[in-house]
PDB file of N, CA and C in Angstrom:
ATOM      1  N   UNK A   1     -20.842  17.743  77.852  1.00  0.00           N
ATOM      2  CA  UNK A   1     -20.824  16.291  77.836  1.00  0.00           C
ATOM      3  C   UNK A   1     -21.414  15.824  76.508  1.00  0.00           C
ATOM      4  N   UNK A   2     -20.803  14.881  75.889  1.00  0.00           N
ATOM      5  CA  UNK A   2     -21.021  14.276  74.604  1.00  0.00           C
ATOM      6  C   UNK A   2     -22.817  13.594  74.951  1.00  0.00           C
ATOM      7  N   UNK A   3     -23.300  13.359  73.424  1.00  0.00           N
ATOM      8  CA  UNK A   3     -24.952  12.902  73.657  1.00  0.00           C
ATOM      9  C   UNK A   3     -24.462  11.319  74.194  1.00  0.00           C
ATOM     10  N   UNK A   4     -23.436  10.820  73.436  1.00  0.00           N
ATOM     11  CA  UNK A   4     -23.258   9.669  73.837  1.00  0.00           C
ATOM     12  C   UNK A   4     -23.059   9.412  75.210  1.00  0.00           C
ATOM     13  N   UNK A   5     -22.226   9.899  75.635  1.00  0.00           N
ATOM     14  CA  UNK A   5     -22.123   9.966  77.457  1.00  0.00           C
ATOM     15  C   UNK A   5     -23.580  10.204  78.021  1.00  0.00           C
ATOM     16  N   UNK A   6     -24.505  10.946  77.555  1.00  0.00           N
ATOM     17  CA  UNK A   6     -25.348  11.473  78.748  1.00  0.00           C
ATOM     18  C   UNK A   6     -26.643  10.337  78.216  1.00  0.00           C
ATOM     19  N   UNK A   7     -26.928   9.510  77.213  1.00  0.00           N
ATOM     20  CA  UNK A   7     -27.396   8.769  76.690  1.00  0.00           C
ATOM     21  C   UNK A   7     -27.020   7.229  77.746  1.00  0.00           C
ATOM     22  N   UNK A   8     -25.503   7.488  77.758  1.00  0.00           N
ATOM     23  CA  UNK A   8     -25.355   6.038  78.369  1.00  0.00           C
ATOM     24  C   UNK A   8     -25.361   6.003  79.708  1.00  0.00           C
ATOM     25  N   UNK A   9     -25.312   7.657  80.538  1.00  0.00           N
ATOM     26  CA  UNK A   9     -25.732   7.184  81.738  1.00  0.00           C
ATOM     27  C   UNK A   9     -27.282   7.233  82.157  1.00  0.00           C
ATOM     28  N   UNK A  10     -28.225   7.885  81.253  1.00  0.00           N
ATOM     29  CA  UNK A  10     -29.649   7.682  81.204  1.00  0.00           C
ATOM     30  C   UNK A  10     -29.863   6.514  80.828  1.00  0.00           C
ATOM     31  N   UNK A  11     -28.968   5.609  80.502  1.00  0.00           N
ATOM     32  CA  UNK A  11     -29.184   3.624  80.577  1.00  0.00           C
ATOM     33  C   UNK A  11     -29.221   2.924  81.820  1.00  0.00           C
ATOM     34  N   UNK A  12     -27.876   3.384  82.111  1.00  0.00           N
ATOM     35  CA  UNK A  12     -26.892   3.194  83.214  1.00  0.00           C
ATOM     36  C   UNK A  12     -28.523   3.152  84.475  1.00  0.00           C
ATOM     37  N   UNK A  13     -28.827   4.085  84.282  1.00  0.00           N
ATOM     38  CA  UNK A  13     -29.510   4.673  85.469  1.00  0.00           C
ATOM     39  C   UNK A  13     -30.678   4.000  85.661  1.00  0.00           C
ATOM     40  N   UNK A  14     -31.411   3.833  84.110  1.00  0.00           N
ATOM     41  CA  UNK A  14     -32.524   3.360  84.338  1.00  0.00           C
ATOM     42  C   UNK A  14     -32.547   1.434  84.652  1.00  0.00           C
ATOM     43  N   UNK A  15     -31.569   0.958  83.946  1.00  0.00           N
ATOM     44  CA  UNK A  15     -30.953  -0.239  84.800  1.00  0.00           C
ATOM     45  C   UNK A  15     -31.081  -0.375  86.407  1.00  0.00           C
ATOM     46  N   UNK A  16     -30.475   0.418  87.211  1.00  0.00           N
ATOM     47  CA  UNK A  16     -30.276   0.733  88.406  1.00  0.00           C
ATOM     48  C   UNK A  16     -31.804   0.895  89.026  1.00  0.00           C
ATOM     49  N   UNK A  17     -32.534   1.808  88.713  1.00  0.00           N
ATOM     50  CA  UNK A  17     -34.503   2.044  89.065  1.00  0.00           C
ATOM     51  C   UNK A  17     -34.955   0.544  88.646  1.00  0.00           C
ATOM     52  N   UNK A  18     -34.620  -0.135  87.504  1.00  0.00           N
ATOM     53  CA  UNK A  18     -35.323  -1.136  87.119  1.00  0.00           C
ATOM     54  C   UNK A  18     -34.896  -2.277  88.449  1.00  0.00           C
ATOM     55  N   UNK A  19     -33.720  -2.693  88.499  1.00  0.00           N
ATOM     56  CA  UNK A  19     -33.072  -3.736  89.488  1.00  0.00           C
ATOM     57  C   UNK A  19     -33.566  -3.075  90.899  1.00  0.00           C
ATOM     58  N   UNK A  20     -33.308  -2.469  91.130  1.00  0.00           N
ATOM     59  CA  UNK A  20     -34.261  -1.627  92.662  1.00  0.00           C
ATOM     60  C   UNK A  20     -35.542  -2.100  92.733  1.00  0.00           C
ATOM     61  N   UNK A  21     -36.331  -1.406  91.849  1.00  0.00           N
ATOM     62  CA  UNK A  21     -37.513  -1.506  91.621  1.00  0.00           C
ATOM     63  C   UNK A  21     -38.237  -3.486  91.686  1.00  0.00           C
ATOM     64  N   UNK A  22     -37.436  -3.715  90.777  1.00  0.00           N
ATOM     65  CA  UNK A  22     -37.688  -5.698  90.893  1.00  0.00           C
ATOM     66  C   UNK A  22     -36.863  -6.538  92.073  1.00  0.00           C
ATOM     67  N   UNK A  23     -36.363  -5.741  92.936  1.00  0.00           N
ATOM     68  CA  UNK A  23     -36.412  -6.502  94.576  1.00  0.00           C
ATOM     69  C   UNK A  23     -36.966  -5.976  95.418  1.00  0.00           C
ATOM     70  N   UNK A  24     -37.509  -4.380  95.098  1.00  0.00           N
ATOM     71  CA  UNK A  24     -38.848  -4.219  95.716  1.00  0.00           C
ATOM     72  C   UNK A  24     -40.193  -5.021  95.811  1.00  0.00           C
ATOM     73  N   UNK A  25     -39.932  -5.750  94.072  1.00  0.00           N
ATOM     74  CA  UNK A  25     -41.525  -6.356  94.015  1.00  0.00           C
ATOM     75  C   UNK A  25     -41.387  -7.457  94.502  1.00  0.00           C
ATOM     76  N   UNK A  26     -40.311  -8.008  94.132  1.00  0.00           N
ATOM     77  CA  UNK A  26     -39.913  -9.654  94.614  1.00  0.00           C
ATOM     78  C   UNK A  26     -40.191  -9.817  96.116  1.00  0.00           C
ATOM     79  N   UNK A  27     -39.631  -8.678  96.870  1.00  0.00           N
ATOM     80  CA  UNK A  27     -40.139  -9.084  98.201  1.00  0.00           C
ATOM     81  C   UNK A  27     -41.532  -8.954  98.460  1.00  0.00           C
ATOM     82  N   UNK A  28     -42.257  -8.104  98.092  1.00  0.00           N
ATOM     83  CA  UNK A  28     -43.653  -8.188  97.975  1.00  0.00           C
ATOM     84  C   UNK A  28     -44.122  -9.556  97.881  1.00  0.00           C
ATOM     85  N   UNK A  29     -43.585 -10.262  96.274  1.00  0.00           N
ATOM     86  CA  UNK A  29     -44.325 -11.645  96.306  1.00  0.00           C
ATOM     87  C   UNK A  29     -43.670 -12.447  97.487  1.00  0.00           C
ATOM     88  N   UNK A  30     -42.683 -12.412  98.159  1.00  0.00           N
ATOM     89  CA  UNK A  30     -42.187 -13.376  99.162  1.00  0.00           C
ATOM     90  C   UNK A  30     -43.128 -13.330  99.890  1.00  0.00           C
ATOM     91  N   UNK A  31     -43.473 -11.687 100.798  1.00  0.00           N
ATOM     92  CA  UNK A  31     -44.411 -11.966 101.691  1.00  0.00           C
ATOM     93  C   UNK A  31     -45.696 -12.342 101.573  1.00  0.00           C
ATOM     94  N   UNK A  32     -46.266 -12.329 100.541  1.00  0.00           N
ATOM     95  CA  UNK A  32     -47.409 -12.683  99.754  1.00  0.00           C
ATOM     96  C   UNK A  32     -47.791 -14.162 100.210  1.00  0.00           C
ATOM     97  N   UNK A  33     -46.558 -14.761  99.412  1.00  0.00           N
ATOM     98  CA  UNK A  33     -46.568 -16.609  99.474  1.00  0.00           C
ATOM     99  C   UNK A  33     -46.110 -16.760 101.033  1.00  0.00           C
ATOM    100  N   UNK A  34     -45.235 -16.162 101.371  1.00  0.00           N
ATOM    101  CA  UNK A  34     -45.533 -16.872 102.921  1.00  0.00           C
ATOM    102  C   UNK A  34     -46.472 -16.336 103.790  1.00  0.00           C
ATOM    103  N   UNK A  35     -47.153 -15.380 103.749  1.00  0.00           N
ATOM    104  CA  UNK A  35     -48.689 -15.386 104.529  1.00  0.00           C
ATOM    105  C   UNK A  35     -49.515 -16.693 103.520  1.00  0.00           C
ATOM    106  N   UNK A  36     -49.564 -16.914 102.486  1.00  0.00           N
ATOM    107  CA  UNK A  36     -50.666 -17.907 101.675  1.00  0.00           C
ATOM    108  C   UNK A  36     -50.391 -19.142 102.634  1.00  0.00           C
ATOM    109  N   UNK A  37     -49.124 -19.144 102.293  1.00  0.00           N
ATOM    110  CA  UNK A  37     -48.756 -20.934 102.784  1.00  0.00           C
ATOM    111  C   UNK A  37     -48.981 -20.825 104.009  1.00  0.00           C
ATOM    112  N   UNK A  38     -48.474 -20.011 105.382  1.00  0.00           N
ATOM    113  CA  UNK A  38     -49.327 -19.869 106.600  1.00  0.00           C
ATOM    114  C   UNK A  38     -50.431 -20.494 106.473  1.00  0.00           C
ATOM    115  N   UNK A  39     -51.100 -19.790 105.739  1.00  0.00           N
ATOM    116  CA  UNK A  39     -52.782 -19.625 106.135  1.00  0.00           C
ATOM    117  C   UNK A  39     -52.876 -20.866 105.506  1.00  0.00           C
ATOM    118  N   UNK A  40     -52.371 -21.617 104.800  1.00  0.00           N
ATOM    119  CA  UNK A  40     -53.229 -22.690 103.929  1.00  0.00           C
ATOM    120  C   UNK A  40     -52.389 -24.172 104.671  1.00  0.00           C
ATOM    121  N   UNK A  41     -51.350 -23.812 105.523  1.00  0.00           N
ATOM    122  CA  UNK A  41     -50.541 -24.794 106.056  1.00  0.00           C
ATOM    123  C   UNK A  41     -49.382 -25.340 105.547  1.00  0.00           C
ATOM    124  N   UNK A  42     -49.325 -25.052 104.487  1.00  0.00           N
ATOM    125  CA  UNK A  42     -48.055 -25.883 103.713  1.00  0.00           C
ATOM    126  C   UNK A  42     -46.835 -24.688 104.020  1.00  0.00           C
ATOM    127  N   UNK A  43     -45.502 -25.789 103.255  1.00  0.00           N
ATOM    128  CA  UNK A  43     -44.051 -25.519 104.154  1.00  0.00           C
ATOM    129  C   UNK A  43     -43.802 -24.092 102.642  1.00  0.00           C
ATOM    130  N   UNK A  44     -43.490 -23.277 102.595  1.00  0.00           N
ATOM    131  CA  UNK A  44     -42.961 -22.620 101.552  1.00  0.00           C
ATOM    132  C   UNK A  44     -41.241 -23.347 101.307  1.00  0.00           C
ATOM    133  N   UNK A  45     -40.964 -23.966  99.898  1.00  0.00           N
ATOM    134  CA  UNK A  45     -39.801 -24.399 100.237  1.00  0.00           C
ATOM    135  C   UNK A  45     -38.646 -23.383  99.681  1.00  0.00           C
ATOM    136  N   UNK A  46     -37.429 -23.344 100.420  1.00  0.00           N
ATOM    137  CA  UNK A  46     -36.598 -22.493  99.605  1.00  0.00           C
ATOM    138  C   UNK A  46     -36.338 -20.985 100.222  1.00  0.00           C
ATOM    139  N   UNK A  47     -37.900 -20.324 100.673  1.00  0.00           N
ATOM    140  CA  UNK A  47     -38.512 -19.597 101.117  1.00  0.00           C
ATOM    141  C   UNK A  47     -38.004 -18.242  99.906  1.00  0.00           C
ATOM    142  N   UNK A  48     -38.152 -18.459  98.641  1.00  0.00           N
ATOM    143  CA  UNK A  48     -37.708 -17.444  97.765  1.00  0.00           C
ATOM    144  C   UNK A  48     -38.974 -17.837  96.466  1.00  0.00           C
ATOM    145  N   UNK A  49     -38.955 -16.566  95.875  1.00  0.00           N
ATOM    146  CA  UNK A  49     -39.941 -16.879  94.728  1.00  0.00           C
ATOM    147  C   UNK A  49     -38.543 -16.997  93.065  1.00  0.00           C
ATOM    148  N   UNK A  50     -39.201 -16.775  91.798  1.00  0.00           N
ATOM    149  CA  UNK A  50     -38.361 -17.042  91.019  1.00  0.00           C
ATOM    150  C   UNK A  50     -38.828 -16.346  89.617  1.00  0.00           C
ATOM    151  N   UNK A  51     -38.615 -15.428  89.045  1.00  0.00           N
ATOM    152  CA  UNK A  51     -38.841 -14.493  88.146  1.00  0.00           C
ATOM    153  C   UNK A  51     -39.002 -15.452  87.105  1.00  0.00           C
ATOM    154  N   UNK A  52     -40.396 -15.507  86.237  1.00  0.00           N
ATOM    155  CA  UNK A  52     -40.781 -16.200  85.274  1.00  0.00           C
ATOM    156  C   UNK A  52     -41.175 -15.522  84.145  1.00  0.00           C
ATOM    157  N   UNK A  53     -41.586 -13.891  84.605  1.00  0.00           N
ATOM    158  CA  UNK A  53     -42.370 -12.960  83.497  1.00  0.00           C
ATOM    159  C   UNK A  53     -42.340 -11.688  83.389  1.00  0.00           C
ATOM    160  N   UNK A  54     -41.904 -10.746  82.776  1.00  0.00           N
ATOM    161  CA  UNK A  54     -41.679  -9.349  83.021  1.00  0.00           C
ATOM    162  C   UNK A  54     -42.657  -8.782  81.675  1.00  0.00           C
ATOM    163  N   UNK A  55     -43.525  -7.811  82.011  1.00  0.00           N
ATOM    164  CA  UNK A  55     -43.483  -7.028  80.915  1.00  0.00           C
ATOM    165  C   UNK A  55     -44.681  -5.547  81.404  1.00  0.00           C
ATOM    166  N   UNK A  56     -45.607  -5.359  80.380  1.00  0.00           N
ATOM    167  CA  UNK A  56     -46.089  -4.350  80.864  1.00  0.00           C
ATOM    168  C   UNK A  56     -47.829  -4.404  80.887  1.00  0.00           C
ATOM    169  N   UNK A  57     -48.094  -3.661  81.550  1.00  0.00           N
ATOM    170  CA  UNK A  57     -50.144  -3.751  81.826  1.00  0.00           C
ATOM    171  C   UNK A  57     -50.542  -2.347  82.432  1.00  0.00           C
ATOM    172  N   UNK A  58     -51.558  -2.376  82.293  1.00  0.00           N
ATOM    173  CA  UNK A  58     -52.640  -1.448  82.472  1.00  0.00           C
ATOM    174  C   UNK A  58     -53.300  -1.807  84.325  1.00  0.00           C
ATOM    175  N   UNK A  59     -53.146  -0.928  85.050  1.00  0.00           N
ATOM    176  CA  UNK A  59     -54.047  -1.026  86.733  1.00  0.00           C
ATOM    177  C   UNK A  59     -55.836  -0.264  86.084  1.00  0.00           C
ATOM    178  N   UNK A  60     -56.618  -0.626  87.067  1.00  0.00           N
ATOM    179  CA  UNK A  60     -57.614  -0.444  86.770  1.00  0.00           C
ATOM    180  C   UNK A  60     -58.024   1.402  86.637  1.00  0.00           C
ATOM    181  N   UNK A  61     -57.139   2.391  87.038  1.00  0.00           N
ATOM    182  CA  UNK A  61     -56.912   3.191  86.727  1.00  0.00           C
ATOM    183  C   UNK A  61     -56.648   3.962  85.634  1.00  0.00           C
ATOM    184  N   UNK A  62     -56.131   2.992  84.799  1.00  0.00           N
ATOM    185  CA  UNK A  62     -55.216   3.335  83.401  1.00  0.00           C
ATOM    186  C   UNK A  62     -53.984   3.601  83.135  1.00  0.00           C
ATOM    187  N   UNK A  63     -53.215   3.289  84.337  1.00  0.00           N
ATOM    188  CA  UNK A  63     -52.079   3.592  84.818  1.00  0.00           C
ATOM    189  C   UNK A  63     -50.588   2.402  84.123  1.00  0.00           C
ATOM    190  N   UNK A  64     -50.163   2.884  83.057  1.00  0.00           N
ATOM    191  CA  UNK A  64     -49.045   1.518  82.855  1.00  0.00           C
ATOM    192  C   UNK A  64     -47.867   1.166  83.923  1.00  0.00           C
ATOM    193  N   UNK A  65     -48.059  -0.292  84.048  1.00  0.00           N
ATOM    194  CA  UNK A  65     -47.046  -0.316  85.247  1.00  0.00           C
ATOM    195  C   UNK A  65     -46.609  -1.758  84.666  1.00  0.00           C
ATOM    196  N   UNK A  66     -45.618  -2.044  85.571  1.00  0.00           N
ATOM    197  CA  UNK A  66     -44.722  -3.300  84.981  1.00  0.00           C
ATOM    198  C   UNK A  66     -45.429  -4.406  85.885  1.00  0.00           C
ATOM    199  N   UNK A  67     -46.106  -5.658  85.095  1.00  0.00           N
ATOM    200  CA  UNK A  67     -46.523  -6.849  85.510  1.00  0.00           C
ATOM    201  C   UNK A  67     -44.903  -8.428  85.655  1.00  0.00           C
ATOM    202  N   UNK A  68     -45.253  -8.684  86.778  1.00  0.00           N
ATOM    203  CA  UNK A  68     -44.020  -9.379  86.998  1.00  0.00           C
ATOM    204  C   UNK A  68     -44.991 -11.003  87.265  1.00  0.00           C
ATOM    205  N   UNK A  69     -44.367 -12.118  86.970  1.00  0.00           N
ATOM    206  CA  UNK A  69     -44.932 -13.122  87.425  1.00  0.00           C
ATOM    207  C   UNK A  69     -43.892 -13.786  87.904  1.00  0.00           C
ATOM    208  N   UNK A  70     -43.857 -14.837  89.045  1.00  0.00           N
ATOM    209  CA  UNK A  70     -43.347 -15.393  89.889  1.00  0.00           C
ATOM    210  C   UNK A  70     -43.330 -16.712  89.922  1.00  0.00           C
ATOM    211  N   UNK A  71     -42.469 -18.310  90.726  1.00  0.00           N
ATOM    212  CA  UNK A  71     -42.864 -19.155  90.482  1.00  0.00           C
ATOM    213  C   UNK A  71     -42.224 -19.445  91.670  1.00  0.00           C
ATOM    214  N   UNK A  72     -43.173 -20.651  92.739  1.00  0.00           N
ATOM    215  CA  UNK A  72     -42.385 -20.807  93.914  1.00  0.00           C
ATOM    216  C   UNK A  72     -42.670 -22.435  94.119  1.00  0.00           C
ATOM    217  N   UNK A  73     -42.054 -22.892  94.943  1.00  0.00           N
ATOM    218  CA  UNK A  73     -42.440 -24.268  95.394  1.00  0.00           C
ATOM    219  C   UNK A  73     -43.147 -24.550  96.944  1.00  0.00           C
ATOM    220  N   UNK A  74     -43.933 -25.356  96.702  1.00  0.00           N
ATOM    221  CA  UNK A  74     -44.074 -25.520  98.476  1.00  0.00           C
ATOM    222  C   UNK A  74     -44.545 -26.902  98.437  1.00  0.00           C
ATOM    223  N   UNK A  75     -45.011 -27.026 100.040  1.00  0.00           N
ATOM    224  CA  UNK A  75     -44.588 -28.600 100.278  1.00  0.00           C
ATOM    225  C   UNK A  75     -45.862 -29.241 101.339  1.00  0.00           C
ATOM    226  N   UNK A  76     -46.810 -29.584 100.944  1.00  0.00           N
ATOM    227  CA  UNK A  76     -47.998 -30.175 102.092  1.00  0.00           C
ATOM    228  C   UNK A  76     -47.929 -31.360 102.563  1.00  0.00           C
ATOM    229  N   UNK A  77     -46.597 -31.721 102.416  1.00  0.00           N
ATOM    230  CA  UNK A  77     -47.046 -33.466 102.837  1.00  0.00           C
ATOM    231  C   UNK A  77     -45.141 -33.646 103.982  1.00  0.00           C
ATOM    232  N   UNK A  78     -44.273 -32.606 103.427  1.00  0.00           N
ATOM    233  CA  UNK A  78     -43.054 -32.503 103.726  1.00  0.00           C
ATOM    234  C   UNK A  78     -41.884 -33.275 102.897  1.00  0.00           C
ATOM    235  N   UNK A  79     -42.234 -33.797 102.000  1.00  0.00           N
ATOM    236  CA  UNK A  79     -41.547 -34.592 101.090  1.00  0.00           C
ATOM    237  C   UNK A  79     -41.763 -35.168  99.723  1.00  0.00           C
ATOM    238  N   UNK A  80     -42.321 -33.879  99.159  1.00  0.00           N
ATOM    239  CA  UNK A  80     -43.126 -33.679  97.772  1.00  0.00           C
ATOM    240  C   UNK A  80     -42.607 -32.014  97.651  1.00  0.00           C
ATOM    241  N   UNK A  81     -42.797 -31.861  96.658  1.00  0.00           N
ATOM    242  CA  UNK A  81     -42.659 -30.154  95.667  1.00  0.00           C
ATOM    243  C   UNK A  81     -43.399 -29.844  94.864  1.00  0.00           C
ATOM    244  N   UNK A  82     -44.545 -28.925  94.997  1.00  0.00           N
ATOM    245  CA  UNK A  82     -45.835 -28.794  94.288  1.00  0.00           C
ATOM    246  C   UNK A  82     -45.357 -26.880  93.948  1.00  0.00           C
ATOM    247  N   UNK A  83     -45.796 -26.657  92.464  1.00  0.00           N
ATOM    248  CA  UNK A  83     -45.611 -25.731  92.207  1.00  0.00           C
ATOM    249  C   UNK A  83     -46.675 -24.606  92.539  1.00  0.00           C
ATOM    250  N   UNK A  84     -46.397 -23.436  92.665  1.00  0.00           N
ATOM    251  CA  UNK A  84     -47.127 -22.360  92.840  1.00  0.00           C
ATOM    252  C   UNK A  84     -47.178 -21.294  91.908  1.00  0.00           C
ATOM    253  N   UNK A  85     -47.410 -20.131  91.876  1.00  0.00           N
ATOM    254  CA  UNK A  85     -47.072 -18.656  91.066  1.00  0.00           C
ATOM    255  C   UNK A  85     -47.768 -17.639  91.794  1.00  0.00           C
ATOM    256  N   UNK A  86     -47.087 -16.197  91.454  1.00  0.00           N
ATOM    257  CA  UNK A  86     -47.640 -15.339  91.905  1.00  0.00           C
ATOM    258  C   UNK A  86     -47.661 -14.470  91.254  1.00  0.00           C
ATOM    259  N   UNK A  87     -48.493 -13.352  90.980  1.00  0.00           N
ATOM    260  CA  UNK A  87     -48.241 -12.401  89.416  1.00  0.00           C
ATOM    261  C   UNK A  87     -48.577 -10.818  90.336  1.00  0.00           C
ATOM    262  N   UNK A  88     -47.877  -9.871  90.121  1.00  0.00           N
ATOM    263  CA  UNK A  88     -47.840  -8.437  90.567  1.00  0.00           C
ATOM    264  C   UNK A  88     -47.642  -7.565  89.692  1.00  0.00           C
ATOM    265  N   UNK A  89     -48.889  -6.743  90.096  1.00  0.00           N
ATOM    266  CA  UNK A  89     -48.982  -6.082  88.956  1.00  0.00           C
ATOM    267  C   UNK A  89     -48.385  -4.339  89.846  1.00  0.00           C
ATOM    268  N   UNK A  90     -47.333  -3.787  88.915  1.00  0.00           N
ATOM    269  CA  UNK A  90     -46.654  -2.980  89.868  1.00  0.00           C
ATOM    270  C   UNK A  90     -46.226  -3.788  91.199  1.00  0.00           C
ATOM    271  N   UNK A  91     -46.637  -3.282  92.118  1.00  0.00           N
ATOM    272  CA  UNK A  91     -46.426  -3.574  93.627  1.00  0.00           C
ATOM    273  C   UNK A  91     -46.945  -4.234  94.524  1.00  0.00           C
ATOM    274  N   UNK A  92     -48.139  -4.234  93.643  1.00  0.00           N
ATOM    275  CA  UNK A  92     -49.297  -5.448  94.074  1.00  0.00           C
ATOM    276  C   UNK A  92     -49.699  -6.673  93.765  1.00  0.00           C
ATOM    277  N   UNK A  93     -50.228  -7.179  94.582  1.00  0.00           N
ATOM    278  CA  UNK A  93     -50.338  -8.753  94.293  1.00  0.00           C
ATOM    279  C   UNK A  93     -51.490  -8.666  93.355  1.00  0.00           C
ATOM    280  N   UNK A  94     -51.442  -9.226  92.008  1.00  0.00           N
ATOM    281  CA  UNK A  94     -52.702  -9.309  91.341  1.00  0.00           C
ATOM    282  C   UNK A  94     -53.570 -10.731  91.089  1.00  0.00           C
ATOM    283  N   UNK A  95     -52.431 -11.838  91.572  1.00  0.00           N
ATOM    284  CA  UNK A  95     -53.187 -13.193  92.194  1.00  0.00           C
ATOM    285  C   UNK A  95     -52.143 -14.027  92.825  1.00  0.00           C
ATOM    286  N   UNK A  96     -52.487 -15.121  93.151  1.00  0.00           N
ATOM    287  CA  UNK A  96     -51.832 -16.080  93.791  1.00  0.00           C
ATOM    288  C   UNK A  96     -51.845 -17.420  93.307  1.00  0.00           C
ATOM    289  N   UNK A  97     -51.410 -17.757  93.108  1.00  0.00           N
ATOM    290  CA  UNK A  97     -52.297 -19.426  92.527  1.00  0.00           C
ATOM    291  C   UNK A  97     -50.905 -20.537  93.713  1.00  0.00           C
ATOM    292  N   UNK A  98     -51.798 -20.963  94.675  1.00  0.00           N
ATOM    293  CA  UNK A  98     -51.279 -22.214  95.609  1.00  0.00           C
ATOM    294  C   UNK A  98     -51.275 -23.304  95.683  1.00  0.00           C
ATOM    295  N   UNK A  99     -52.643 -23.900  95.115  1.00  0.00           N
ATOM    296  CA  UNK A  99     -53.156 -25.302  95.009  1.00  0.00           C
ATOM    297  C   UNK A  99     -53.860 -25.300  93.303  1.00  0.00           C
ATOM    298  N   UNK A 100     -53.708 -26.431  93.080  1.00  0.00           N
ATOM    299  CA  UNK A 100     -54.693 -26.292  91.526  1.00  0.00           C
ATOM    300  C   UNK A 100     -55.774 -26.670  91.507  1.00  0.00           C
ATOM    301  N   UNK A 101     -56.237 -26.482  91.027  1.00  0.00           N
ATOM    302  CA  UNK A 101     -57.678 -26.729  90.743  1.00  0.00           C
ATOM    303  C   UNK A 101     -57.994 -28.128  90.622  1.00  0.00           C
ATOM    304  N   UNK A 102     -59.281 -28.973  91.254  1.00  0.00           N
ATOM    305  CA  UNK A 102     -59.563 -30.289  90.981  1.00  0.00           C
ATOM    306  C   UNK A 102     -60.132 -30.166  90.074  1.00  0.00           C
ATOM    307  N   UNK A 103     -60.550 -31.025  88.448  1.00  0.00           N
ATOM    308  CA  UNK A 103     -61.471 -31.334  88.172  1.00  0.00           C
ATOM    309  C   UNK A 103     -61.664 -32.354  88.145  1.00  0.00           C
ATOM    310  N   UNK A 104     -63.194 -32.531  87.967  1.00  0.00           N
ATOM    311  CA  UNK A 104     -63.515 -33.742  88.287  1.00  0.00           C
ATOM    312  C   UNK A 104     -63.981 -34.295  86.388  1.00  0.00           C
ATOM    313  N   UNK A 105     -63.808 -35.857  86.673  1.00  0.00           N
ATOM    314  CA  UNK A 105     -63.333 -36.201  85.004  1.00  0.00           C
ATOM    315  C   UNK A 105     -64.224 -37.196  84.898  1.00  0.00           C
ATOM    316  N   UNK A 106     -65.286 -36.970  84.354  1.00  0.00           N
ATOM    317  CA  UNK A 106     -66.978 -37.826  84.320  1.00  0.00           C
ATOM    318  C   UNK A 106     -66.511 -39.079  83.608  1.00  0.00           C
ATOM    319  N   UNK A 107     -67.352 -40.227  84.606  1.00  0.00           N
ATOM    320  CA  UNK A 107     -66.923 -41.652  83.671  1.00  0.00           C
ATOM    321  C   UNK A 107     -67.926 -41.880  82.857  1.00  0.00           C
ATOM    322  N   UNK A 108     -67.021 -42.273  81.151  1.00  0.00           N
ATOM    323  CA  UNK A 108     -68.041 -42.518  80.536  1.00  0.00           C
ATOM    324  C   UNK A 108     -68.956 -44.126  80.542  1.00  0.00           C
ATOM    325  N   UNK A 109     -70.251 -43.787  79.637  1.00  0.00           N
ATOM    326  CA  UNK A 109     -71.174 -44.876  79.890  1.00  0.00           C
ATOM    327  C   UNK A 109     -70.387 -46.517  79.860  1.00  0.00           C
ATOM    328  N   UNK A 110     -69.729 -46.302  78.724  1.00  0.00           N
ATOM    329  CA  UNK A 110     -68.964 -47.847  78.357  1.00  0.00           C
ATOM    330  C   UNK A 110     -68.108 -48.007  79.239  1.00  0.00           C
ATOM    331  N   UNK A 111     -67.070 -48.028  80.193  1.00  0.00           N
ATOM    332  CA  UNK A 111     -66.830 -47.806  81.254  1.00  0.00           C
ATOM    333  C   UNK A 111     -67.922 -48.235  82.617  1.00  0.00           C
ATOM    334  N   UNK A 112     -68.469 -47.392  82.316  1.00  0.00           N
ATOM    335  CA  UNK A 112     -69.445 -47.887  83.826  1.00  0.00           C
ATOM    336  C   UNK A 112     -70.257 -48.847  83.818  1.00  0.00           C
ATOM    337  N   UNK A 113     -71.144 -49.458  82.275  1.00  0.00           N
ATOM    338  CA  UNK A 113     -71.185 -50.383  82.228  1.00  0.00           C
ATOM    339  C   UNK A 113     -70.593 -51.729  82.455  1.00  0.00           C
ATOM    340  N   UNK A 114     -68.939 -51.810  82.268  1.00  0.00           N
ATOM    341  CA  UNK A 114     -67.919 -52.704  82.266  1.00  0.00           C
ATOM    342  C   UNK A 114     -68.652 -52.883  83.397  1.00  0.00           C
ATOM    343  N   UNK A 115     -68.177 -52.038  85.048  1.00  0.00           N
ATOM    344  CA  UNK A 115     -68.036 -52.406  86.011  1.00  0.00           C
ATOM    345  C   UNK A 115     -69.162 -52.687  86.634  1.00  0.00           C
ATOM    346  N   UNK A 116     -70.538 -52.243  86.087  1.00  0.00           N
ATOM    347  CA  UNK A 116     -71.751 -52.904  86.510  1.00  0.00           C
ATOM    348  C   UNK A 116     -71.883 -54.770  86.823  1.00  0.00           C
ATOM    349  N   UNK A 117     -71.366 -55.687  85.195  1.00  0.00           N
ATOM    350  CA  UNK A 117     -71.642 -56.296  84.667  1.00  0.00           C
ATOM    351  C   UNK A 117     -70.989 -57.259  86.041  1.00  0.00           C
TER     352      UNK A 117
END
């Protein structure tokens, strides 16, 4: 067999492990976000996540594995769309992010004076 032939099905192939491999993980993050949204109450909408990030990382092992990040929608009120993400590192969930973060946004003095007066 020519190098070229055995070259292009060692493509061929690794295509095939790669696409396997990334609806292995994808379902991972599905079940991920719908136990979150369970537990946190909100509707998962769509009920699918959405490939935002591919590349590669280090497990605390030292182990290189492919980091995937995710992007989903869900819904706490039933008629709103609030974004989510989920990032897996290999096979595992390496976070979740469901709700964002509040901060809180200090009023300044000139301002609070106004409304004293």
């Amino acid at each position: 067999m020519p190098l070229i032939e055995s070259f292009f099905i060692l493509f061929v192939a690794a295509l095939v492990w790669y696409w396997l491999d990334s609806l292995k993980a994808r379902e991972a993050g599905v079940l991920a976000v719908r136990a979150a949204c369970r537990e946190e109450g909100v509707q998962l909408l769509d009920e699918t996540v959405l490939g935002r990030f591919c590349g590669f990382a280090r497990d605390a092992a030292g182990h290189l594995k492919i980091r995937r990040q995710y992007a989903f929608e869900y819904s706490d009120t039933g008629d709103n769309r609030r974004p989510g993400k989920v990032a897996l590192l290999g096979h595992e969930i390496e976070w979740l992010q469901l709700r964002p973060q509040l901060y809180v946004v200090p009023v300044s003095s000139s301002s609070r004076s106004d409304t004293e007066i």
